[in-house]
N, C-alpha and C. Protein backbone atom coordinates (compact mmCIF):
# COMPACT_ATOMS: atom_id res chain seq x y z
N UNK A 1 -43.88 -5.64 9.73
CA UNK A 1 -44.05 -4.29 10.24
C UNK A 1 -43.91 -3.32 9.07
N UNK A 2 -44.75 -2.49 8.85
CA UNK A 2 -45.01 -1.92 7.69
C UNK A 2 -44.90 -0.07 8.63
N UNK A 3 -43.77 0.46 7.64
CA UNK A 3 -44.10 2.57 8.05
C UNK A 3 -43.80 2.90 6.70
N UNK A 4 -44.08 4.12 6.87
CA UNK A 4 -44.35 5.10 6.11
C UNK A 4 -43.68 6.31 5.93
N UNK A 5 -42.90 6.94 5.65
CA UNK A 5 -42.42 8.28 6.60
C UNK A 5 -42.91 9.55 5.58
N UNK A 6 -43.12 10.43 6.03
CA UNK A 6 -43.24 12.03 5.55
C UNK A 6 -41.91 12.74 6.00
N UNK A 7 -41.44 13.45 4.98
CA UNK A 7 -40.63 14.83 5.26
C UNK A 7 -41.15 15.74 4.70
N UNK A 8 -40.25 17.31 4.91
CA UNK A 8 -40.40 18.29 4.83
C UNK A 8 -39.37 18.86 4.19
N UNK A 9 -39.74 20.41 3.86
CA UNK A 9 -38.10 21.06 3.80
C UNK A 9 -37.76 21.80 5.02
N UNK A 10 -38.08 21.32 6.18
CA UNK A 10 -38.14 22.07 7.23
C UNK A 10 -36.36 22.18 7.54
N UNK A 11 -36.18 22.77 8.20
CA UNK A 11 -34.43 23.22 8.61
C UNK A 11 -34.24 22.16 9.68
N UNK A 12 -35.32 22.25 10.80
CA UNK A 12 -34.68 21.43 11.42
C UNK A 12 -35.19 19.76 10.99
N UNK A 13 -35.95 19.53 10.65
CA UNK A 13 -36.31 18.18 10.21
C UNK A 13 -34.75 17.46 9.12
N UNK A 14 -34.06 18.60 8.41
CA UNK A 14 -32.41 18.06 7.95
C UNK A 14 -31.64 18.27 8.93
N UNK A 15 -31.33 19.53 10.15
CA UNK A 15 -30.44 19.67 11.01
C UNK A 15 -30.45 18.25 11.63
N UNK A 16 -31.80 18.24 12.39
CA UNK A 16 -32.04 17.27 13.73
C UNK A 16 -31.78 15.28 13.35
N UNK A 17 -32.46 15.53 11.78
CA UNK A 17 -32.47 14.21 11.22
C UNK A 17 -33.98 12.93 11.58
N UNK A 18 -34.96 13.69 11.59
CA UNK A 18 -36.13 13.02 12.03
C UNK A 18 -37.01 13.51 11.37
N UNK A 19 -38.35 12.72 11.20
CA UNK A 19 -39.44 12.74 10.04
C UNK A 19 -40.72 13.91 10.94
N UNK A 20 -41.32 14.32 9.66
CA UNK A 20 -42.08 15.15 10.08
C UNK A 20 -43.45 14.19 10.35
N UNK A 21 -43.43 12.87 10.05
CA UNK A 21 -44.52 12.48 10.42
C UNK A 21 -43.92 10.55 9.55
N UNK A 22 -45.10 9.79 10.70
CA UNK A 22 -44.70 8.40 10.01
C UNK A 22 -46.31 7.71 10.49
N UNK A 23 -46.20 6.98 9.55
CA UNK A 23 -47.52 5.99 9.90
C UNK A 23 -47.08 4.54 9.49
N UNK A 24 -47.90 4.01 10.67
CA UNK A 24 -47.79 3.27 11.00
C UNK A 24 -48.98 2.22 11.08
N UNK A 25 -49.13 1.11 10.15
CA UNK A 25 -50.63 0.44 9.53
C UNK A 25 -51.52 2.08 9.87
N UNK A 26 -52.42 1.67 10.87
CA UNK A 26 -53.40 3.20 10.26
C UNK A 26 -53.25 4.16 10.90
N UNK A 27 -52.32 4.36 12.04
CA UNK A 27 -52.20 5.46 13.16
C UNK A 27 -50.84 5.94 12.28
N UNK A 28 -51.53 7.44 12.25
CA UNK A 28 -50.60 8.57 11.45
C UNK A 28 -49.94 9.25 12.68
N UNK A 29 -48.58 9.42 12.97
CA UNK A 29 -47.80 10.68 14.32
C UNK A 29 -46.98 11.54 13.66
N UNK A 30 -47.40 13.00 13.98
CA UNK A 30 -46.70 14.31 13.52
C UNK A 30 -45.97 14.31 14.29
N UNK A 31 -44.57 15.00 14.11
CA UNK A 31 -43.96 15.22 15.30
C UNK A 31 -43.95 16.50 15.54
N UNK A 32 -43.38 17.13 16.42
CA UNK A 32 -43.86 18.56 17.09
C UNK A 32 -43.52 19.66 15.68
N UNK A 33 -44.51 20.07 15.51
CA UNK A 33 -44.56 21.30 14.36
C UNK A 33 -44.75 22.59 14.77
N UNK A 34 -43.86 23.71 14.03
CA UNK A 34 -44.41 25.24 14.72
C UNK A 34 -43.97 25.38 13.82
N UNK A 35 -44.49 26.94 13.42
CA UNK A 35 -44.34 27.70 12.26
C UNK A 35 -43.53 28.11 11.60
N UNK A 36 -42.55 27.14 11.68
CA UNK A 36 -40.78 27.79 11.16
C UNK A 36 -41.25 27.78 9.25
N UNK A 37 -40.83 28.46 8.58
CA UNK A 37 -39.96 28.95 7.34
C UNK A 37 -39.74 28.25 6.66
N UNK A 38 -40.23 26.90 6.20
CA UNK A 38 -39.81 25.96 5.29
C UNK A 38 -38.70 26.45 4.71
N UNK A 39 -38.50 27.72 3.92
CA UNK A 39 -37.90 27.98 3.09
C UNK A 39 -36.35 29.03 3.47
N UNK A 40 -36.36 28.90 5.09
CA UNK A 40 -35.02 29.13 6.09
C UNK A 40 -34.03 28.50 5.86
N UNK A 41 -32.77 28.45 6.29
CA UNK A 41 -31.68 27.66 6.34
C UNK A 41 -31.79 27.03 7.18
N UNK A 42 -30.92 26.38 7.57
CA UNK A 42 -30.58 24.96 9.05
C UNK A 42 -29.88 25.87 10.09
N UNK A 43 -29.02 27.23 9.21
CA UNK A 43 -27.48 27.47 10.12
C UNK A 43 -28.54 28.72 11.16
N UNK A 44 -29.94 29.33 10.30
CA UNK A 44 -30.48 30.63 10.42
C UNK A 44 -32.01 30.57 10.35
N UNK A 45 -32.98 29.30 11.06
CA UNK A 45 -34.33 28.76 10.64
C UNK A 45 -35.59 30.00 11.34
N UNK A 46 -35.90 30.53 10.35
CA UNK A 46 -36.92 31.86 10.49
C UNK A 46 -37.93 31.43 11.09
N UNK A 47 -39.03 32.10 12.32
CA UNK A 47 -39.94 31.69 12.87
C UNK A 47 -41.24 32.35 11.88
N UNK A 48 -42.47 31.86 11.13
CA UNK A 48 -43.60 32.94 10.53
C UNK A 48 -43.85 33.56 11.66
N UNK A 49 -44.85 34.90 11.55
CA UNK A 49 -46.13 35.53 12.31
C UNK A 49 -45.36 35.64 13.92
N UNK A 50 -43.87 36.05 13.90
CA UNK A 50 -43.57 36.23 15.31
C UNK A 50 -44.16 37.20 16.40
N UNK A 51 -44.29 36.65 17.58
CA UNK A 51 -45.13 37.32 18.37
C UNK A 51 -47.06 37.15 18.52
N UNK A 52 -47.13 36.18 17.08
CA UNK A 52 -48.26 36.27 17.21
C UNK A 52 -48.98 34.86 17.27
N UNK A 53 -49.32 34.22 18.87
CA UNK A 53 -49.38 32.62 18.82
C UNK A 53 -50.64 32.01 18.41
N UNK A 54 -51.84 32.59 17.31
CA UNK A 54 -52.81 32.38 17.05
C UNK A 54 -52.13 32.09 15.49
N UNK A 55 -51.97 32.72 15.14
CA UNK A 55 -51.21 32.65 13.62
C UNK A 55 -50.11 31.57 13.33
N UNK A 56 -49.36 31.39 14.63
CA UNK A 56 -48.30 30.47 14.24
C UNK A 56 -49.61 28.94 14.73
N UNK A 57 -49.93 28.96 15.24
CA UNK A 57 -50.94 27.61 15.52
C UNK A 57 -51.73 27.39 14.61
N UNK A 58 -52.05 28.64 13.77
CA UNK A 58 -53.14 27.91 12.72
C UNK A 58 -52.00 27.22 11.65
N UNK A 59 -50.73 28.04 11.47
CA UNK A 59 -49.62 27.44 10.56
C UNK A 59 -49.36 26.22 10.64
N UNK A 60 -49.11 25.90 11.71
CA UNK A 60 -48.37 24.75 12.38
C UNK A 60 -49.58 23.73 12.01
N UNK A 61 -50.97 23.70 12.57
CA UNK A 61 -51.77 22.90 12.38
C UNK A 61 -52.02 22.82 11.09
N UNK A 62 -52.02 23.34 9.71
CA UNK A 62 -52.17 23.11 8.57
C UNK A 62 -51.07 22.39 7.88
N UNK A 63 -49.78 22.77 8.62
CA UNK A 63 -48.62 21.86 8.28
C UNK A 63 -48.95 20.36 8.42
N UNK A 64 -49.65 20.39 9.65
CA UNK A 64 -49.55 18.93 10.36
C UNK A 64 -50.91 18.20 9.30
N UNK A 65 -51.93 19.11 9.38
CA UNK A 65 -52.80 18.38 8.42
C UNK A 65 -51.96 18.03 7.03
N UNK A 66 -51.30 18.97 6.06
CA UNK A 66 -50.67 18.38 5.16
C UNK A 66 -49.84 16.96 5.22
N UNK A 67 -49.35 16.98 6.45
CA UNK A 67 -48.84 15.53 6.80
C UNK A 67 -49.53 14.85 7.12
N UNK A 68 -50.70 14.21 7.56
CA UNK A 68 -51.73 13.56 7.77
C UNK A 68 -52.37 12.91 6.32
N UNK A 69 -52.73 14.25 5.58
CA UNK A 69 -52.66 13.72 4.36
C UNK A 69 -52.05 13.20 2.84
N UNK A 70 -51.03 13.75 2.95
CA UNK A 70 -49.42 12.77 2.59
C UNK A 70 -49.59 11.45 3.35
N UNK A 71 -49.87 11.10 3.78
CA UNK A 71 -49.53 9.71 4.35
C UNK A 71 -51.43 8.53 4.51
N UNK A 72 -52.35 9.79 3.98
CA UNK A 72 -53.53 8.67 3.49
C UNK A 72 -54.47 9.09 4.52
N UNK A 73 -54.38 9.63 5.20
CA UNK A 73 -55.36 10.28 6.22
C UNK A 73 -56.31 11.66 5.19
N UNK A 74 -57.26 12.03 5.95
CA UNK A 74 -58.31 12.79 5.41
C UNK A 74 -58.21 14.16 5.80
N UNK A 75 -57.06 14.06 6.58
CA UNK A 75 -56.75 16.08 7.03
C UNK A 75 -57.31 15.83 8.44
N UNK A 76 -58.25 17.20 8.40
CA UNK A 76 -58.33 17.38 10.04
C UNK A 76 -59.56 16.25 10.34
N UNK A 77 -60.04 15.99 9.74
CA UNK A 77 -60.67 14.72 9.53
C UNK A 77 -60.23 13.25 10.43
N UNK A 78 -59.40 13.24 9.89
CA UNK A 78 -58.68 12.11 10.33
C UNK A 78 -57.99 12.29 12.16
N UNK A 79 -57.40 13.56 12.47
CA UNK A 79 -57.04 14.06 13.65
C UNK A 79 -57.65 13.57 14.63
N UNK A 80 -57.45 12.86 15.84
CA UNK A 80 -57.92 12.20 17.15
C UNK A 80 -57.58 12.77 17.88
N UNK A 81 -55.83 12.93 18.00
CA UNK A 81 -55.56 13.95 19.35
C UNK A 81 -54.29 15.23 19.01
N UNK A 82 -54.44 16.04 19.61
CA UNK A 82 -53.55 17.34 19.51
C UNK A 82 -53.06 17.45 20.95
N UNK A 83 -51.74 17.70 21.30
CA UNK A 83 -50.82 17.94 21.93
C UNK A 83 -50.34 19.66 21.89
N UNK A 84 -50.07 20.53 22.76
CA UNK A 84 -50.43 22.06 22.23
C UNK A 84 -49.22 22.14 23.14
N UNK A 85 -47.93 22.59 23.00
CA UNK A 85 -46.96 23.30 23.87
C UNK A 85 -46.63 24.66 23.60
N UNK A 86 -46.93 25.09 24.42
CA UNK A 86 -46.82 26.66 24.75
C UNK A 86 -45.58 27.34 25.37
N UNK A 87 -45.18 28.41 24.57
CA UNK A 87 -43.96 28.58 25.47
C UNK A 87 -44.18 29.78 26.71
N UNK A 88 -45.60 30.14 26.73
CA UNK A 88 -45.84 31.20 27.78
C UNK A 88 -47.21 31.53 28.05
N UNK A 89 -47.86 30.96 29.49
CA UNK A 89 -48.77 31.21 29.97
C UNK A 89 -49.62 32.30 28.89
N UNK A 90 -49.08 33.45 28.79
CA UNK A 90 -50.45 34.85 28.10
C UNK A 90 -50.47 34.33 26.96
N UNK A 91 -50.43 33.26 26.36
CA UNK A 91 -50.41 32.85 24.50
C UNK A 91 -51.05 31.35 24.63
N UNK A 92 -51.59 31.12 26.03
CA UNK A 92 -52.85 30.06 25.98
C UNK A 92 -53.84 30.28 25.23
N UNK A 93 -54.59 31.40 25.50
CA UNK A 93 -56.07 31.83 24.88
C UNK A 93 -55.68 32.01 23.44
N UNK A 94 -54.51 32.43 22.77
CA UNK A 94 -54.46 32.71 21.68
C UNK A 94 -54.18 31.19 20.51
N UNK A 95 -53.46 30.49 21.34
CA UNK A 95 -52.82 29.66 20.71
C UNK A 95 -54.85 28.14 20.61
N UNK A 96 -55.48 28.40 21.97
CA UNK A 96 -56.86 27.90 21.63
C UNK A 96 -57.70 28.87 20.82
N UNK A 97 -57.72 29.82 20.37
CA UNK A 97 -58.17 30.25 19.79
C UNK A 97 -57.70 29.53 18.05
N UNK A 98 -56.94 29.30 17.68
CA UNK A 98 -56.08 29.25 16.49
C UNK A 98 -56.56 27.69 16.32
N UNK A 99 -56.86 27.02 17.53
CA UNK A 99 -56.93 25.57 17.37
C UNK A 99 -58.16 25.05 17.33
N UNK A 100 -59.00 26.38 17.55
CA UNK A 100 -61.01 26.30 17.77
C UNK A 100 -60.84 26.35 16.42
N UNK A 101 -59.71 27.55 15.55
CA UNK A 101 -60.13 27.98 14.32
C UNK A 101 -60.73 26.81 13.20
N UNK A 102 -59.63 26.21 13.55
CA UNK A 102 -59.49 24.54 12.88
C UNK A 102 -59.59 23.33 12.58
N UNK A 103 -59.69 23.17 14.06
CA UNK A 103 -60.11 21.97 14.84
C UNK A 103 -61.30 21.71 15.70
N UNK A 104 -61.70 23.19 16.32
CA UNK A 104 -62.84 23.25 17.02
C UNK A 104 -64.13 22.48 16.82
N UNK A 105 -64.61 21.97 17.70
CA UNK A 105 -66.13 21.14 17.24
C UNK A 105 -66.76 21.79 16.48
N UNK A 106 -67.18 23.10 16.67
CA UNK A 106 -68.11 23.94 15.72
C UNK A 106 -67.15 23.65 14.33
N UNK A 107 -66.43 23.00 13.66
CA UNK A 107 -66.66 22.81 12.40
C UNK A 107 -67.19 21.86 12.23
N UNK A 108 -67.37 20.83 12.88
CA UNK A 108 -67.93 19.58 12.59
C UNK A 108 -69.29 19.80 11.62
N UNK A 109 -69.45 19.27 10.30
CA UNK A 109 -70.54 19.52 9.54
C UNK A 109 -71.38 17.77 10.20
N UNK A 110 -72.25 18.30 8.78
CA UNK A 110 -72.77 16.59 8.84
C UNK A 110 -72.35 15.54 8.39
N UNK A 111 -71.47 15.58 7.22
CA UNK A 111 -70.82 14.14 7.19
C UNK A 111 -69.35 14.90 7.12
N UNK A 112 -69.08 15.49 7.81
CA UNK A 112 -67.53 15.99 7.93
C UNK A 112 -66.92 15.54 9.57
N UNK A 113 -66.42 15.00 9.98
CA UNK A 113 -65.88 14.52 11.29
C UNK A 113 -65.00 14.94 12.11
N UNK A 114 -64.87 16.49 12.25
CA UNK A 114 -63.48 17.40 12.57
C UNK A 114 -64.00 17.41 14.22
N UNK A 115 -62.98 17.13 14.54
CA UNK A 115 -62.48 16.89 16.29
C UNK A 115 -61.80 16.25 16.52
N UNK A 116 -60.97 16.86 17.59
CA UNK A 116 -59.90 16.01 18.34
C UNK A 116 -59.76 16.31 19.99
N UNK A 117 -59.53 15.21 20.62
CA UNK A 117 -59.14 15.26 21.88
C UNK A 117 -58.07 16.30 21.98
N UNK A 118 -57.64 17.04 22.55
CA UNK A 118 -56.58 17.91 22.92
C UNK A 118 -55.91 18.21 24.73
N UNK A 119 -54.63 18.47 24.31
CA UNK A 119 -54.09 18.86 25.79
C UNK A 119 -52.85 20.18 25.02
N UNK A 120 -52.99 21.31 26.08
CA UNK A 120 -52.14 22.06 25.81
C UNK A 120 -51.36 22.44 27.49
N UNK A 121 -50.31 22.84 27.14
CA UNK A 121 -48.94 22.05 28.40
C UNK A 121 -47.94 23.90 28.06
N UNK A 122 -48.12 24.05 29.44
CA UNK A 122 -47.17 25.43 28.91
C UNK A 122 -45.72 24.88 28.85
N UNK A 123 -44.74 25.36 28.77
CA UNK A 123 -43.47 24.90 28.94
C UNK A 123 -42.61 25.59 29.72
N UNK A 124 -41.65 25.11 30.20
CA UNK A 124 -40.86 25.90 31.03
C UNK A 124 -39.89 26.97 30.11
N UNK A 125 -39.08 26.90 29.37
CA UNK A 125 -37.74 27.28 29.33
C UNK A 125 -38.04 27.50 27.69
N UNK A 126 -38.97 27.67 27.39
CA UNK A 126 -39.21 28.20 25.43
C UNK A 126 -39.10 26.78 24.45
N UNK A 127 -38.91 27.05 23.57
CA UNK A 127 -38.49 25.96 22.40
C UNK A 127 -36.93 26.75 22.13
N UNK A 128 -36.64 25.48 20.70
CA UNK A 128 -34.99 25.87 20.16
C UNK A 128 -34.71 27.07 19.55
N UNK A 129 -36.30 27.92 19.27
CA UNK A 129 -36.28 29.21 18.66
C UNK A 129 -36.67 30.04 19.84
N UNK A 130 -36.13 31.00 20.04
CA UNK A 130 -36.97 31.79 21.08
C UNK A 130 -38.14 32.37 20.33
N UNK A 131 -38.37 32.69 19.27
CA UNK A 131 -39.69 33.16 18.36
C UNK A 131 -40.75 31.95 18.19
N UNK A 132 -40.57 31.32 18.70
CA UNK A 132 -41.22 30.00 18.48
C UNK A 132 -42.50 29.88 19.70
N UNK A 133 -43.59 30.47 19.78
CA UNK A 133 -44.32 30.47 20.67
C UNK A 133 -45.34 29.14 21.06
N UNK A 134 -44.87 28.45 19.88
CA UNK A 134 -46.22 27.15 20.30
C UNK A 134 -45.92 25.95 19.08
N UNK A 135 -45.89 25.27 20.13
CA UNK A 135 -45.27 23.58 19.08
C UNK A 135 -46.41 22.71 19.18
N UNK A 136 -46.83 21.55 17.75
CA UNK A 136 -48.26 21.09 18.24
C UNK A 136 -47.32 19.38 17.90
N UNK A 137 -48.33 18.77 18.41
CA UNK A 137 -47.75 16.84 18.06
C UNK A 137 -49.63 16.75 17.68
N UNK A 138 -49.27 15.76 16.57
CA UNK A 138 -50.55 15.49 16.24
C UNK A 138 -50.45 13.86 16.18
N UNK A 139 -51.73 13.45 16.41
CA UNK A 139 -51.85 11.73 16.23
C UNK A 139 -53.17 11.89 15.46
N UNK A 140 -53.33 11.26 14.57
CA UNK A 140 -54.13 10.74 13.44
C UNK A 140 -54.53 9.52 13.27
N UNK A 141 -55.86 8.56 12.82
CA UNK A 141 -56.14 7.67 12.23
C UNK A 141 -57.02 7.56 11.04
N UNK A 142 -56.18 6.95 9.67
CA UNK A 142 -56.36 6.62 8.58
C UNK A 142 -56.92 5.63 8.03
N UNK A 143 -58.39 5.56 7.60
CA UNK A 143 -58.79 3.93 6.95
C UNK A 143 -57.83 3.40 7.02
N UNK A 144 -58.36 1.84 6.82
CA UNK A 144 -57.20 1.06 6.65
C UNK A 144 -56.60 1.07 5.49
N UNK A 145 -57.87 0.87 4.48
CA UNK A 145 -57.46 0.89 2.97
C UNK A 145 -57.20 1.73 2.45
N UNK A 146 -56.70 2.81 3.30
CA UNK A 146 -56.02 4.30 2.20
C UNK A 146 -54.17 3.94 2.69
């Protein structure tokens, strides 16, 4: 059994004690990413672009691509499925908007392969930040031979 793991300098990825992403032979898994502050503390972890859930989704999803490709995947390329948690019904449209930006079929070129299956899930009760408007989980697959 062969993994891989990715970290971060994320606050909570040292608070919580879990990887920002691991692969596994060729299936790459992000774990839930939102736009926190790399560069925050653990005791005091800053949310980016608060209030604004188009901005923190494009963050979050470029995070997750950086982890995708740390670990041998091709970026959004590589992306199969996206997972979208929302912490409030009116920041649906914004938070798909942020995820068309990126991920949307209309980038798909001709030999470029950008799409992913997606589900976005409002949530009840927020995330661990209340500034935290939208958390993504990404699943990825990586040649074999990368």
């Amino acid at each position: 059994m062969s993994k891989t793991f990715y970290s971060t300098s994320s606050p909570y990825e040292e608070s919580i004690g879990y990887y920002r992403a691991v692969r596994h032979h060729n299936q790459i898994f992000v774990s839930g990413t939102t736009a926190v502050d790399p560069s925050s503390s653990t005791k005091a972890p800053q949310i980016l672009f608060p209030g604004d859930a188009k901005q923190q989704t494009r963050v979050a999803l470029e995070e997750c691509i950086k982890a995708v490709q740390a670990l041998g995947g091709k970026g959004a390329q590589s992306i199969a499925r996206v997972r979208m948690f929302v912490s409030h019904h009116e920041h649906c449209a914004a938070v798909g908007e942020g995820f068309k930006d990126i991920l949307g079929k209309q980038n798909q070129g001709e030999n470029d392969l950008v799409g992913a299956a997606a589900t976005m899930i409002v949530v009840q009760d927020g995330f661990i930040n209340k500034e935290m408007l939208v958390e993504l989980e990404v699943d990825a697959i990586a040649d074999e031979s990368s």
